[in-house]
Structure formats: structure tokens, C-alpha cells
Protein backbone atom coordinates (compact mmCIF):
# COMPACT_ATOMS: atom_id res chain seq x y z
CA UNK A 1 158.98 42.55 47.13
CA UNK A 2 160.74 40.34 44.55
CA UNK A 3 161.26 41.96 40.66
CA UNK A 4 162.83 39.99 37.97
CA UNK A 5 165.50 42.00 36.16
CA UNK A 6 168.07 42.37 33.62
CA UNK A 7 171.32 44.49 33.96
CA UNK A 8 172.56 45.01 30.51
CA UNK A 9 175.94 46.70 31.40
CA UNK A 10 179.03 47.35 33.94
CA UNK A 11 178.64 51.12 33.64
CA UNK A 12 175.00 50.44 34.57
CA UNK A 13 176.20 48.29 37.92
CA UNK A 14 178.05 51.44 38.71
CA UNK A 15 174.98 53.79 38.38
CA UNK A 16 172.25 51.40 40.08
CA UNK A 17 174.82 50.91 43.52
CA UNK A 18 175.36 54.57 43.28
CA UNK A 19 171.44 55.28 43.42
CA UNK A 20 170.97 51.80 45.91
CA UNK A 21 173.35 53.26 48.15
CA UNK A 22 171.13 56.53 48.91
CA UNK A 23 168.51 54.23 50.15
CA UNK A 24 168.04 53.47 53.79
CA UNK A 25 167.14 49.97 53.06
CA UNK A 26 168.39 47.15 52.25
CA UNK A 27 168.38 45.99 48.56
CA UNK A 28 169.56 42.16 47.69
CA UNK A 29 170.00 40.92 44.14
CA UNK A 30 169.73 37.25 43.41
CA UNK A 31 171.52 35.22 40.73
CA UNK A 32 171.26 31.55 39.99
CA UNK A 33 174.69 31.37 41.14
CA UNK A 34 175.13 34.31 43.78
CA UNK A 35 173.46 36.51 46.49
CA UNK A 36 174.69 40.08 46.77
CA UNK A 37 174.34 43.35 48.56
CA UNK A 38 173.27 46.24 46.11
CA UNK A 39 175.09 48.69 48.34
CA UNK A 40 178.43 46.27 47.31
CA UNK A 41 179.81 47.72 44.40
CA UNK A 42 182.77 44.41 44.47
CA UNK A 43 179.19 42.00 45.55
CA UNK A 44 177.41 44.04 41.73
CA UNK A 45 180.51 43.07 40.12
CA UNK A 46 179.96 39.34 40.53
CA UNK A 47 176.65 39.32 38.86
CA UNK A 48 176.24 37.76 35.22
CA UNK A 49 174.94 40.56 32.30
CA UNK A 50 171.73 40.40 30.39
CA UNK A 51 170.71 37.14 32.68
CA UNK A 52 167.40 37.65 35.03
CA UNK A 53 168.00 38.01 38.00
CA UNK A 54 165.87 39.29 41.42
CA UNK A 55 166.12 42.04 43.05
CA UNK A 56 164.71 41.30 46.68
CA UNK A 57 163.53 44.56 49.05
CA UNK A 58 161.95 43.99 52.23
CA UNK A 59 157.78 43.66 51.91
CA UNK A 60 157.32 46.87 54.42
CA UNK A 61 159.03 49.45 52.16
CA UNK A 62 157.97 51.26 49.34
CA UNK A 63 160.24 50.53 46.38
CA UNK A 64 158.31 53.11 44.01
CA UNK A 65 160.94 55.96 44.06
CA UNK A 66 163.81 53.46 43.93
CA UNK A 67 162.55 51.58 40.84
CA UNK A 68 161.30 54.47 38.91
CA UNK A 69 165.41 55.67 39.30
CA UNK A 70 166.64 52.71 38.39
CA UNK A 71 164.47 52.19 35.20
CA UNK A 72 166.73 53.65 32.63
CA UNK A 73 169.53 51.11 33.49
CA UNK A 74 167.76 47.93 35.16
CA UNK A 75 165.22 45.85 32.65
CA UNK A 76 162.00 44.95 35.10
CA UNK A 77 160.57 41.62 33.67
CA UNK A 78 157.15 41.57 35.96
């Protein structure tokens, strides 16, 4: 599964790895310039504010839970 999104703020980087880290999955997000970990809290810090970016989860998981937690501080574009 690929969403585009929008992270408006470093105190929001803090609270999406802090809910992305109590996932057993892996969680990737994608810059133009940068691929990063979302467990990474130093890989969340290299990512550009308030420009789209993905977030990448593996096809055979259910992201449901994950994205309805991260909606108050990630902006889903699709």
C-alpha cells in the first residue's frame, strides 16, 4: 500500500514514530530526496515539512488501525 502524505510539524514526527513503532510491521516513508524507516526517529528527522511524501506498508497488512491513529497528525492526499 502506497498513501501520499503531508507531515505538517516536528512535534508531529515525534508522535507518528511513537505510534509506527507499536506496529509489527514495517512502515517506509518516501521523499523526493530520501527513503526512511518510520520506526527511525533520526531517519523522520530528515524528511522535508508540508511536502508529499509516501508512506509505503507492505500489500499483505492491514494499515486501517495504523492510519486511522495517525490521522490527526499525518495529511492523507488519496
Amino acid at each position: 500500500m502506497r498513501k501520499t502524505i503531508t507531515i505538517n510539524s516536528v512535534s508531529d514526527i515525534q508522535k507518528i514514530n511513537s505510534i509506527i513503532t507499536q506496529y509489527p510491521f514495517e512502515v517506509w516513508i518516501h521523499s523526493d530526496n530520501s527513503i526512511v524507516d518510520a520506526k527511525s526517529i533520526l531517519g523522520m528527522f530528515v524528511l522535508g515539512l508540508n511536502e508529499p511524501m509516501y508512506m509505503v506498508i507492505d500489500d499483505d497488512v492491514n494499515p486501517d488501525s495504523l492510519i486511522k491513529e495517525l490521522s490527526p497528525y499525518v495529511n492523507f492526499l488519496d
